[in-house]
N, C-alpha and C. Protein backbone atom coordinates (compact mmCIF):
# COMPACT_ATOMS: atom_id res chain seq x y z
N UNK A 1 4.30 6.86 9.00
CA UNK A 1 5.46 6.61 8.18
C UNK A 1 6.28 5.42 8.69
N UNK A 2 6.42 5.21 9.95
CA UNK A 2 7.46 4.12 10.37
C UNK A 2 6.69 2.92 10.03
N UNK A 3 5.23 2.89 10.35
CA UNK A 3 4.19 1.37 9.96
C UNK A 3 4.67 0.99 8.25
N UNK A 4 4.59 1.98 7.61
CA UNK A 4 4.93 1.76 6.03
C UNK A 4 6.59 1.33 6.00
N UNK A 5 7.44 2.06 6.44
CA UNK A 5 8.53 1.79 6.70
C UNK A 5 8.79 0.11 6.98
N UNK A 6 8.15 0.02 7.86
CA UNK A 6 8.14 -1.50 8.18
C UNK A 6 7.43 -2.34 7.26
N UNK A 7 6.97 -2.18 7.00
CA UNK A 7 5.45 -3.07 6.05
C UNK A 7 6.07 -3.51 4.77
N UNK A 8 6.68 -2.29 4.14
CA UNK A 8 6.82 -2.63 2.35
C UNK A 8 7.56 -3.74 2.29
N UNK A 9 9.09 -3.80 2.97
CA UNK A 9 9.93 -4.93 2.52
C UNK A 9 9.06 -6.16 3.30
N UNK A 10 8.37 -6.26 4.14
CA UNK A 10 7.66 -7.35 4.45
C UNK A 10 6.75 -7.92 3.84
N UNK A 11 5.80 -6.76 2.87
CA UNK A 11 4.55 -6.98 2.24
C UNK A 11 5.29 -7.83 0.98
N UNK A 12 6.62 -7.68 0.55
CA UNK A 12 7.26 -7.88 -0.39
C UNK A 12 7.61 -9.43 -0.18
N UNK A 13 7.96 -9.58 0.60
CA UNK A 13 8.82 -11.33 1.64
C UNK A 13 7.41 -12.19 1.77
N UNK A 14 6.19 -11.00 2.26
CA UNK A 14 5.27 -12.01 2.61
C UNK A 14 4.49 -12.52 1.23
N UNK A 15 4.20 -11.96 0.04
CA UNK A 15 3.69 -11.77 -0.96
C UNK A 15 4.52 -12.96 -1.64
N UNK A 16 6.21 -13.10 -1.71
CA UNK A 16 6.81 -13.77 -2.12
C UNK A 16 6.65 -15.29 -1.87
N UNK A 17 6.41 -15.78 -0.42
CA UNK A 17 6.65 -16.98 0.16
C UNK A 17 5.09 -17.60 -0.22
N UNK A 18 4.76 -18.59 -1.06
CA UNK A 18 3.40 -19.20 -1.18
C UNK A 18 3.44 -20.45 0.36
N UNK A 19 2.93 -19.97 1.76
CA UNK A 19 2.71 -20.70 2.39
C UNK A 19 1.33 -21.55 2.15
N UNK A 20 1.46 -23.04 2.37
CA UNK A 20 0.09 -23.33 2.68
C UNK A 20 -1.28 -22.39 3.73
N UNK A 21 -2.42 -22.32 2.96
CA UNK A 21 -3.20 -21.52 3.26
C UNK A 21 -3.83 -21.70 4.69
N UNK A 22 -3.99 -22.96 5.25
CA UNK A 22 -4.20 -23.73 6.53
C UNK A 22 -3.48 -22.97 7.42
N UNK A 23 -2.38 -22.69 7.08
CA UNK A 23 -1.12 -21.99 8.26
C UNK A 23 -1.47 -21.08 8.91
N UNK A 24 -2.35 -20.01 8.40
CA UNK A 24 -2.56 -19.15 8.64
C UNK A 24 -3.82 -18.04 8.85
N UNK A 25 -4.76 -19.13 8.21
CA UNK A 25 -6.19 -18.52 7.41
C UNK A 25 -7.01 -18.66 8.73
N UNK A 26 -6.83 -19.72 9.67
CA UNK A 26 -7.89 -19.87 10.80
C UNK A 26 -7.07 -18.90 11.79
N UNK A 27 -5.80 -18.71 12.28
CA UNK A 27 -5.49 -17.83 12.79
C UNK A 27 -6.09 -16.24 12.79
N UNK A 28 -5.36 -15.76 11.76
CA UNK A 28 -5.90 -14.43 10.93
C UNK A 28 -7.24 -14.40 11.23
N UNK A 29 -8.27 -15.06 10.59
CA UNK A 29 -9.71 -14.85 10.57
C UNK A 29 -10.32 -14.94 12.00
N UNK A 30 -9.66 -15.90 12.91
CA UNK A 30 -10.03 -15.37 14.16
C UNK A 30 -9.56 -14.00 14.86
N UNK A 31 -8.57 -13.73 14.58
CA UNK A 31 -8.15 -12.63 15.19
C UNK A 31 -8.65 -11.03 14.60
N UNK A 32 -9.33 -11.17 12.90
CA UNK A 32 -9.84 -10.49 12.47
C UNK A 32 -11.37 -10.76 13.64
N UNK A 33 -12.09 -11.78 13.61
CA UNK A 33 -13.35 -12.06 14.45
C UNK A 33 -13.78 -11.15 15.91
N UNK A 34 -12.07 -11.23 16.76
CA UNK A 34 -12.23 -10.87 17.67
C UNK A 34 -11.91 -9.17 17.63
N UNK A 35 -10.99 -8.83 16.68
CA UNK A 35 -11.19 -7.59 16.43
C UNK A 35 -12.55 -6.48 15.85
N UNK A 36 -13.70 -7.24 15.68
CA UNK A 36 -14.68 -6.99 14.89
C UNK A 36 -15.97 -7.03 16.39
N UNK A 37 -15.51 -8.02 17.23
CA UNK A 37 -16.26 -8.19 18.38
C UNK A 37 -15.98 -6.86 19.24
N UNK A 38 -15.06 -6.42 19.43
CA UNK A 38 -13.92 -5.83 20.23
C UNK A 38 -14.29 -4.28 19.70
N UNK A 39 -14.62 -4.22 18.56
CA UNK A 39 -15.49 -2.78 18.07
C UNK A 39 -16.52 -2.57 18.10
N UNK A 40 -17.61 -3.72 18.52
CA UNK A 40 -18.80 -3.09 18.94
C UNK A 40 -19.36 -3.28 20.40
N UNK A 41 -18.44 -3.69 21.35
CA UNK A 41 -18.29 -3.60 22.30
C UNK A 41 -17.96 -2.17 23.24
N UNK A 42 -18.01 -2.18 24.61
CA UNK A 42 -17.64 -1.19 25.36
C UNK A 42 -16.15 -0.87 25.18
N UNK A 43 -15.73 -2.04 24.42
CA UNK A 43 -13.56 -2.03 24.55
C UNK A 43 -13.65 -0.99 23.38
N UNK A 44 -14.47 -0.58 22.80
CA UNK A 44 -14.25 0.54 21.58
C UNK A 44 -14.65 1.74 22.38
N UNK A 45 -15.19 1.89 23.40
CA UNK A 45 -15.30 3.20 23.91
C UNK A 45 -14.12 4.09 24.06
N UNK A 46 -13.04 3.88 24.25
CA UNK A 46 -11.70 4.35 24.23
C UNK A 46 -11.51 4.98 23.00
N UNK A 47 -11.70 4.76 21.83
CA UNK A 47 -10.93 4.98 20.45
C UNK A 47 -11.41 6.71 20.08
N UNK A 48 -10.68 7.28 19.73
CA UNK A 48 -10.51 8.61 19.43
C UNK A 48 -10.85 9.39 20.97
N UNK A 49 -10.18 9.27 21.95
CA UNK A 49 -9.95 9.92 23.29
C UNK A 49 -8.16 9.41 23.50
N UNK A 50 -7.83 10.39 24.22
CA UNK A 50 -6.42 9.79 24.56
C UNK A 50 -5.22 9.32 23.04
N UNK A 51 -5.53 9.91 22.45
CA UNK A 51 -4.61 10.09 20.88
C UNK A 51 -2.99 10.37 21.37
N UNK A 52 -2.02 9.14 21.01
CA UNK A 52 -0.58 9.46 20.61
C UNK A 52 0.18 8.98 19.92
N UNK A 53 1.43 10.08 19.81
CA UNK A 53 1.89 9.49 18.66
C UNK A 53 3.10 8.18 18.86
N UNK A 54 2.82 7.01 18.27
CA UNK A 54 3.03 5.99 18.23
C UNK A 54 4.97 5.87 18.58
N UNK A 55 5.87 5.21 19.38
CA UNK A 55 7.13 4.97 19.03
C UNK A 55 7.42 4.71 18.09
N UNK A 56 8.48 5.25 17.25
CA UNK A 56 8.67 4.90 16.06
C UNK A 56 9.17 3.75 15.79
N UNK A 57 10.01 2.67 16.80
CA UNK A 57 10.53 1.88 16.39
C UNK A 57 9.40 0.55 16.52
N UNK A 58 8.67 0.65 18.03
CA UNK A 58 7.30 -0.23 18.20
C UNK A 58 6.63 -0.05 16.42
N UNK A 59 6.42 0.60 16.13
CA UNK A 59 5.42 1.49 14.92
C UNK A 59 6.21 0.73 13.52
N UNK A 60 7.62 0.62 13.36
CA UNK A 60 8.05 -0.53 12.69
C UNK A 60 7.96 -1.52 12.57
N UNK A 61 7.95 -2.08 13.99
CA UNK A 61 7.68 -3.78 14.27
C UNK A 61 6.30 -4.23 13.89
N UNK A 62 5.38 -3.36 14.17
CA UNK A 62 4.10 -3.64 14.02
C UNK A 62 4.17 -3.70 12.51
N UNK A 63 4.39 -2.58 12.23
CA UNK A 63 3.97 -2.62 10.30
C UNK A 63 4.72 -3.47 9.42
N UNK A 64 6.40 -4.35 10.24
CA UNK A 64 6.72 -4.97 9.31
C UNK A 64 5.92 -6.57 10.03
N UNK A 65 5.16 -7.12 11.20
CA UNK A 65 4.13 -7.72 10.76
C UNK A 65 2.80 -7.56 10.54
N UNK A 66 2.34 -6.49 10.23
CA UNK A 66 1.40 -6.44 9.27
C UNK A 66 1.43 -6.43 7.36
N UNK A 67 2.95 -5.86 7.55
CA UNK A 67 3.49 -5.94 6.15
C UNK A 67 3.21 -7.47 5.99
N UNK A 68 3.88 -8.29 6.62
CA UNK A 68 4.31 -9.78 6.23
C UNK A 68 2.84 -10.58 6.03
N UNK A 69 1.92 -10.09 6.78
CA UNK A 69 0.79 -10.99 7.18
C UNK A 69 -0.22 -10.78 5.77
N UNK A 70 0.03 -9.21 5.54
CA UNK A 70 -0.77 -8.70 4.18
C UNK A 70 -0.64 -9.63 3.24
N UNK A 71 0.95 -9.35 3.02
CA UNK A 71 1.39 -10.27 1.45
C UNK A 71 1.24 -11.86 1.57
N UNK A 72 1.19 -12.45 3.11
CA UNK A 72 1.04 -13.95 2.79
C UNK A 72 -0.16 -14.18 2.85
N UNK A 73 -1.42 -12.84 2.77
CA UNK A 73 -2.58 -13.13 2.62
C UNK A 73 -3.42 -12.71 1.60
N UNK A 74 -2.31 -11.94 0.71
CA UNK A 74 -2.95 -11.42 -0.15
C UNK A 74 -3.99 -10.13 0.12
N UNK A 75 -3.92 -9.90 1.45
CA UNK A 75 -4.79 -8.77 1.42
C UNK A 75 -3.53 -7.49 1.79
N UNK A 76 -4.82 -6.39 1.84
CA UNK A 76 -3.92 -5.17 1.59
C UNK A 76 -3.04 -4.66 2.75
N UNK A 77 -3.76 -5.17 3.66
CA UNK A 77 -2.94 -5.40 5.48
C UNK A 77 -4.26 -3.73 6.03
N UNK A 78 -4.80 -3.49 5.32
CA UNK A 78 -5.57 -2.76 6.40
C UNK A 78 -6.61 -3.21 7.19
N UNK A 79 -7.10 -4.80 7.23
CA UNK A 79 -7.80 -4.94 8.27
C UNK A 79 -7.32 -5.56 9.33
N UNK A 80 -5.89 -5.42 9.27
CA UNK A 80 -4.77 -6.01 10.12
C UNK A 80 -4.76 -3.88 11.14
N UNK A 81 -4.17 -3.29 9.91
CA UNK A 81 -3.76 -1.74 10.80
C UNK A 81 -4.93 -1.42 11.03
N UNK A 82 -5.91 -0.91 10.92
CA UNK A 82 -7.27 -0.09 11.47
C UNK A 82 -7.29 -0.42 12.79
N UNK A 83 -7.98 -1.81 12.92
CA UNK A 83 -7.90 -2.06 14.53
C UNK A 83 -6.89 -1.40 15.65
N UNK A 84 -5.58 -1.75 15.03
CA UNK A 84 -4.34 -1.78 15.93
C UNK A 84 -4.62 -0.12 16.44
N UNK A 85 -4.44 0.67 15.17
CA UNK A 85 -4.39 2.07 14.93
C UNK A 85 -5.14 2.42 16.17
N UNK A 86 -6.85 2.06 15.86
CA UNK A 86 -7.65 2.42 16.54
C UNK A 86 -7.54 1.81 18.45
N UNK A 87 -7.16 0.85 18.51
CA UNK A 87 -7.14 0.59 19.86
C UNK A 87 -5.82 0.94 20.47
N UNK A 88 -4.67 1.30 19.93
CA UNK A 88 -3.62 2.06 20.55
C UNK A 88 -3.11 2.96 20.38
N UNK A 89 -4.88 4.03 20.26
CA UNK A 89 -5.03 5.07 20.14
C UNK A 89 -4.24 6.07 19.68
N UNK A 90 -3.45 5.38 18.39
CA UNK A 90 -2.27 6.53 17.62
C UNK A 90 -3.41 7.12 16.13
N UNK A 91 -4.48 7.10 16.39
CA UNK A 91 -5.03 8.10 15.23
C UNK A 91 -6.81 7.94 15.50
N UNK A 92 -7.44 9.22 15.24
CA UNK A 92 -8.33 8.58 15.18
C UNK A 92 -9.10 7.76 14.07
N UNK A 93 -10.36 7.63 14.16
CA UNK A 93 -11.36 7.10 13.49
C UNK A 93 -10.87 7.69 11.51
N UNK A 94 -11.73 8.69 11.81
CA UNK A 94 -11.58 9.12 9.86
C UNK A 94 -9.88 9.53 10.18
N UNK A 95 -9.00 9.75 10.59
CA UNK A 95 -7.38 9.50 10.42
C UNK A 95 -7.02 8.36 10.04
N UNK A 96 -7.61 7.34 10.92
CA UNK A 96 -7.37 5.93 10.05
C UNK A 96 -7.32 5.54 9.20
N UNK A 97 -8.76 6.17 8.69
CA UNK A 97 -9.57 5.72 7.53
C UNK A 97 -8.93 5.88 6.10
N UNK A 98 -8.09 7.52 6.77
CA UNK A 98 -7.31 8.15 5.46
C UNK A 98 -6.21 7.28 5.27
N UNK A 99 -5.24 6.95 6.27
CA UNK A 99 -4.19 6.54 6.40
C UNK A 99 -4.17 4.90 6.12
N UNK A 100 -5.10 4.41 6.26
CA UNK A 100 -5.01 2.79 5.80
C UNK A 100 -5.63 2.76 4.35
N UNK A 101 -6.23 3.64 4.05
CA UNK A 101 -6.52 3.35 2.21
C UNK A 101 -5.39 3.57 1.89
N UNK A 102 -4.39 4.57 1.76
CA UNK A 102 -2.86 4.62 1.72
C UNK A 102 -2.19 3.95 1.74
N UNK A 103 -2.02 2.98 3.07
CA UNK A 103 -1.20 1.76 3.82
C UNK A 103 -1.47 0.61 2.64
N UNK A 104 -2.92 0.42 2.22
CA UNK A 104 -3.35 -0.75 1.42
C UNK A 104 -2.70 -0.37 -0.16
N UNK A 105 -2.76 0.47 -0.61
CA UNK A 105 -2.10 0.92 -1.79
C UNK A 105 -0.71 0.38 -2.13
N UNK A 106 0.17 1.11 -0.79
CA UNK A 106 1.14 0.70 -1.19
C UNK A 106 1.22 -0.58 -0.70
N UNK A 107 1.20 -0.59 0.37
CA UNK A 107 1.10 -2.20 0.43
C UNK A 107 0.99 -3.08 -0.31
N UNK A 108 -0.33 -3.46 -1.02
CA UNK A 108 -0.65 -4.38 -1.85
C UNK A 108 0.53 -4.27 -3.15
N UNK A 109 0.69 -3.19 -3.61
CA UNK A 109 2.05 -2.88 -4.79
C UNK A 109 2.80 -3.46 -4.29
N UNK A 110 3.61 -3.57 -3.47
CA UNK A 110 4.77 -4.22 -2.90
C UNK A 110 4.20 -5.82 -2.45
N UNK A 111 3.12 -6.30 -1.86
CA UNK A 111 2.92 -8.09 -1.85
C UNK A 111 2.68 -8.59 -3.66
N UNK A 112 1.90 -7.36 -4.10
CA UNK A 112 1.82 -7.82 -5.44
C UNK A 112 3.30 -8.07 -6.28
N UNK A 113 4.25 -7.48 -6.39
CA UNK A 113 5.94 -7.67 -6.46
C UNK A 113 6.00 -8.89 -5.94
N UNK A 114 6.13 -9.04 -4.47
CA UNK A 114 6.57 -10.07 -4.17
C UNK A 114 6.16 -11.27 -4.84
N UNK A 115 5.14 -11.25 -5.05
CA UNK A 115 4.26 -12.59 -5.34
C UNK A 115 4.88 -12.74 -6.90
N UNK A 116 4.54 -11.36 -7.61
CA UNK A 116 5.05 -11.77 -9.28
C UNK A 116 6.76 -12.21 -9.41
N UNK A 117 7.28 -11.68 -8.43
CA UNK A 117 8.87 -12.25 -8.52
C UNK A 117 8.86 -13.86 -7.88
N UNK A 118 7.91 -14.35 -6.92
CA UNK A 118 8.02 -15.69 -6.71
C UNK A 118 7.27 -16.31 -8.22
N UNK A 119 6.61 -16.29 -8.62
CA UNK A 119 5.22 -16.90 -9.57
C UNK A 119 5.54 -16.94 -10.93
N UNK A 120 6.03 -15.76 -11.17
CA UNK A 120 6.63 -15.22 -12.68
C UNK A 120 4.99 -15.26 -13.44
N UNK A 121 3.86 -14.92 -12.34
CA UNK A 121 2.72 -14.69 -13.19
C UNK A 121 1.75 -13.51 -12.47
N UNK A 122 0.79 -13.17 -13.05
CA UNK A 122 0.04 -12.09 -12.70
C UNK A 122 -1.58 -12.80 -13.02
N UNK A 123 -2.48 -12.30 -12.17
CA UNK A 123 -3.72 -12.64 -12.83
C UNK A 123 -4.37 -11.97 -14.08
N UNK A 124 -5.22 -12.54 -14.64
CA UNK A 124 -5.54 -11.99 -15.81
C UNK A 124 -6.49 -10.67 -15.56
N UNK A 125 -7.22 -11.32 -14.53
CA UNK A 125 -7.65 -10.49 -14.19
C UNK A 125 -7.63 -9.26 -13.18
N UNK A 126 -6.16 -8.80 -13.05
CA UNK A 126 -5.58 -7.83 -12.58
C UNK A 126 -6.31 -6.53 -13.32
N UNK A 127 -6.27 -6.13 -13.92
CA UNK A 127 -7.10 -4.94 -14.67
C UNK A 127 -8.41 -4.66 -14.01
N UNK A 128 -9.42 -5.68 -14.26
CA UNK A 128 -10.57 -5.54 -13.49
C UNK A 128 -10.78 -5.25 -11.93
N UNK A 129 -9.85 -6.19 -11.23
CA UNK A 129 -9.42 -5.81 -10.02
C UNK A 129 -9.07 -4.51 -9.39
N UNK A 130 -8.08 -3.46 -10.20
CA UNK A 130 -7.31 -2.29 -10.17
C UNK A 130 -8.58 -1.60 -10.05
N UNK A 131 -9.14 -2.16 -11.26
CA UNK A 131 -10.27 -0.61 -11.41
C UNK A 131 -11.76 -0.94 -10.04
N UNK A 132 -11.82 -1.93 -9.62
CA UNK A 132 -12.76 -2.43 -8.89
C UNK A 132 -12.56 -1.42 -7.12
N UNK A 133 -10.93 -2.03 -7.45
CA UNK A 133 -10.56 -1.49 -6.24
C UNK A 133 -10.37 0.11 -6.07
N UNK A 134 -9.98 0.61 -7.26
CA UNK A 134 -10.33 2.58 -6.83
C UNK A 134 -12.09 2.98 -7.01
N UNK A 135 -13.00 1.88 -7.83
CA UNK A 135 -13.54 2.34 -7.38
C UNK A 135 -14.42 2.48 -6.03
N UNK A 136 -14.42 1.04 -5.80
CA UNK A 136 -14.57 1.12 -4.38
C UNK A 136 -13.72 2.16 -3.50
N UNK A 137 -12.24 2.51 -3.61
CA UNK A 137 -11.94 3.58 -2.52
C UNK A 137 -12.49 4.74 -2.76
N UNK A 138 -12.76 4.86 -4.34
CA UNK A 138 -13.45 6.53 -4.36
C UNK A 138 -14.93 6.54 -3.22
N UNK A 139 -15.42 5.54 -3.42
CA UNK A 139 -16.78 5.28 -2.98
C UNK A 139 -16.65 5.58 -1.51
N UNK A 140 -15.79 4.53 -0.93
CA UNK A 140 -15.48 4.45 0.36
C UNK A 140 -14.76 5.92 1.54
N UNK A 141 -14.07 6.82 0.19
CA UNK A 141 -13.47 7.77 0.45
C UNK A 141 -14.60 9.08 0.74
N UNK A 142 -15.39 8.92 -0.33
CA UNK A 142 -16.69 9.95 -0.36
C UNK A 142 -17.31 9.83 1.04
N UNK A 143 -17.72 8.66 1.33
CA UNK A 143 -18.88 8.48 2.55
C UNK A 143 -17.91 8.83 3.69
N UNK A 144 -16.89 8.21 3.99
CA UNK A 144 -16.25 8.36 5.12
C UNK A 144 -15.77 10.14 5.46
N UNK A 145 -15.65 10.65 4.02
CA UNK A 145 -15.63 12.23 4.76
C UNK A 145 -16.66 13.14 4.65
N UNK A 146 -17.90 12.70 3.54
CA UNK A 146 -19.02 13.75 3.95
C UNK A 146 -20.50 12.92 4.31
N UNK A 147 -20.31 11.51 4.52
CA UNK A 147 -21.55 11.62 4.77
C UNK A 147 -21.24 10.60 6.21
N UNK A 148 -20.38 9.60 6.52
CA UNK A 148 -20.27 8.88 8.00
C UNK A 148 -19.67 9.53 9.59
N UNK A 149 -20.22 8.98 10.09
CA UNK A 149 -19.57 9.57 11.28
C UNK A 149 -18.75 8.68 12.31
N UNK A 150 -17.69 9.01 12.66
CA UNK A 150 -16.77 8.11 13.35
C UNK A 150 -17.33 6.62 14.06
N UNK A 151 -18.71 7.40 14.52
CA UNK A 151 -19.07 5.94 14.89
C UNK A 151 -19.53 4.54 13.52
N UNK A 152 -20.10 5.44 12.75
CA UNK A 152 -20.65 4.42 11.72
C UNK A 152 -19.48 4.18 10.90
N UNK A 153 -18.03 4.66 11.07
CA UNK A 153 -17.28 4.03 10.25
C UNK A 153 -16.59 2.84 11.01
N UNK A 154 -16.94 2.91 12.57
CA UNK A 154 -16.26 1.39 13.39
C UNK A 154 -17.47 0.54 12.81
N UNK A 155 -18.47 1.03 13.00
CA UNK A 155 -19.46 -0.05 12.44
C UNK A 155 -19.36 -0.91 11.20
N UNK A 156 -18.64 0.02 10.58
CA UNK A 156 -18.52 -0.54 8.83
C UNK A 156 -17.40 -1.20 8.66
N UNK A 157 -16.55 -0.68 9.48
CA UNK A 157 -14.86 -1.54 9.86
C UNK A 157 -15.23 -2.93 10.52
N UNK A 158 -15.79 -2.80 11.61
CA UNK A 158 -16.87 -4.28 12.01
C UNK A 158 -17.08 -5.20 11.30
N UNK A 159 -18.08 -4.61 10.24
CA UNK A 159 -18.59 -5.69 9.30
C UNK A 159 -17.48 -5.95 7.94
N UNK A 160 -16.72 -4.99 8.04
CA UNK A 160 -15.55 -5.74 7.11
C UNK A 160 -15.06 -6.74 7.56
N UNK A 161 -14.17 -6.70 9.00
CA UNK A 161 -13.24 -7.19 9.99
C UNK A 161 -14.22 -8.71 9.92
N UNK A 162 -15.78 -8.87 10.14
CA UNK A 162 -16.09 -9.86 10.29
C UNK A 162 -16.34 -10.82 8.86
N UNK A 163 -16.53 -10.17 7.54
CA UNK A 163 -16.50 -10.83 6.39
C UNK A 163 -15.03 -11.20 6.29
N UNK A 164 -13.82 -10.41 6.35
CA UNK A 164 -13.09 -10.97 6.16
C UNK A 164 -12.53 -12.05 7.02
N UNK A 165 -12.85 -12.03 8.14
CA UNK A 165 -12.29 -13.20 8.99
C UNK A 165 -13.51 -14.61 8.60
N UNK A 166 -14.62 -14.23 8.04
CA UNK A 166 -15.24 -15.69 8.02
C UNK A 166 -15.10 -16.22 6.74
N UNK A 167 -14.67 -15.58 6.05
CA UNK A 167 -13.78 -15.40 4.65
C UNK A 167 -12.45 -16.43 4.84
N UNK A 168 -11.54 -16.14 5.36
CA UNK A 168 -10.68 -16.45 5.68
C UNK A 168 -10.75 -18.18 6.44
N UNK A 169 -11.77 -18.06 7.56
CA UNK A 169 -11.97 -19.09 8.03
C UNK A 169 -12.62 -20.05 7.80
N UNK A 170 -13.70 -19.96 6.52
CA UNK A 170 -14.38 -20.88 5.47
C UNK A 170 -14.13 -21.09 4.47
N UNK A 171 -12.73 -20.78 3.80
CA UNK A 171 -12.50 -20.60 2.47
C UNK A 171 -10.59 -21.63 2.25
């Protein structure tokens, strides 16, 4: 609750401000890179051992920059929280999993605001998108609780973490 707390009015500020894409895109995508390295490594042996619950006010700061980073990237800010989640061990694996399809929801609602109050436009293809994107979470929601197992969902977080950072960094 405090990560969301923090996040929305940011996802909102960050969604709003059209920075040049350079600013930020090689940053981000490396740091997505090394987070993606960093999970199939021994540094992931830690994750779901040693579980707590996060300071609430640290737990703000974080989510209002992940809020900010979402909306000036247009993404939903969960391949920003998963990692974090997971390496400072405030949830585990499928806790994450639940809790950042959530995080991205609202999230993205609130960068999406921001952006339509800077733009005064929407894509056309917002519709297709909406429906693209539940269905992918239904999809994503199914496997992660009856058929993956904590390990194969860092694996799959991996290969997100690394499309989106070379995404980011070639585009």
């Amino acid at each position: 609750m405090p990560i969301a707390i923090g996040a929305i009015p940011f996802a909102f500020l960050g969604g709003f401000i059209n920075a040049p894409s350079h600013i930020y895109k090689s940053i981000v995508g490396l740091i997505l890179l090394l987070s993606a390295i960093s999970l199939m490594t021994n540094l992931s042996s830690r994750i779901d051992k040693d579980l707590k619950k996060p300071p609430f006010f640290l737990a703000m700061i974080i989510g209002s920059l992940i809020g900010f980073l979402a909306g000036l990237t247009g993404t939903g800010g969960g391949i920003f929280l998963s990692p974090l989640l997971l390496f400072l061990g405030w949830g585990s694996t499928k806790t994450t999993s639940g809790i950042t399809a959530l995080f991205i929801l609202i999230n993205s609602s609130f960068g999406l605001l921001g952006n339509y109050s800077s733009v005064q436009n929407l894509p056309t293809q917002l519709p297709l998108f909406i429906g693209a994107t539940l269905i992918g979470a239904l999809i994503g929601t199914t496997l992660g609780i009856k058929f993956y197992t904590a390990n194969t969902i860092k694996k799959v977080l991996a290969l997100v973490l690394v499309i989106a950072g070379f995404k980011l960094l070639l585009t």
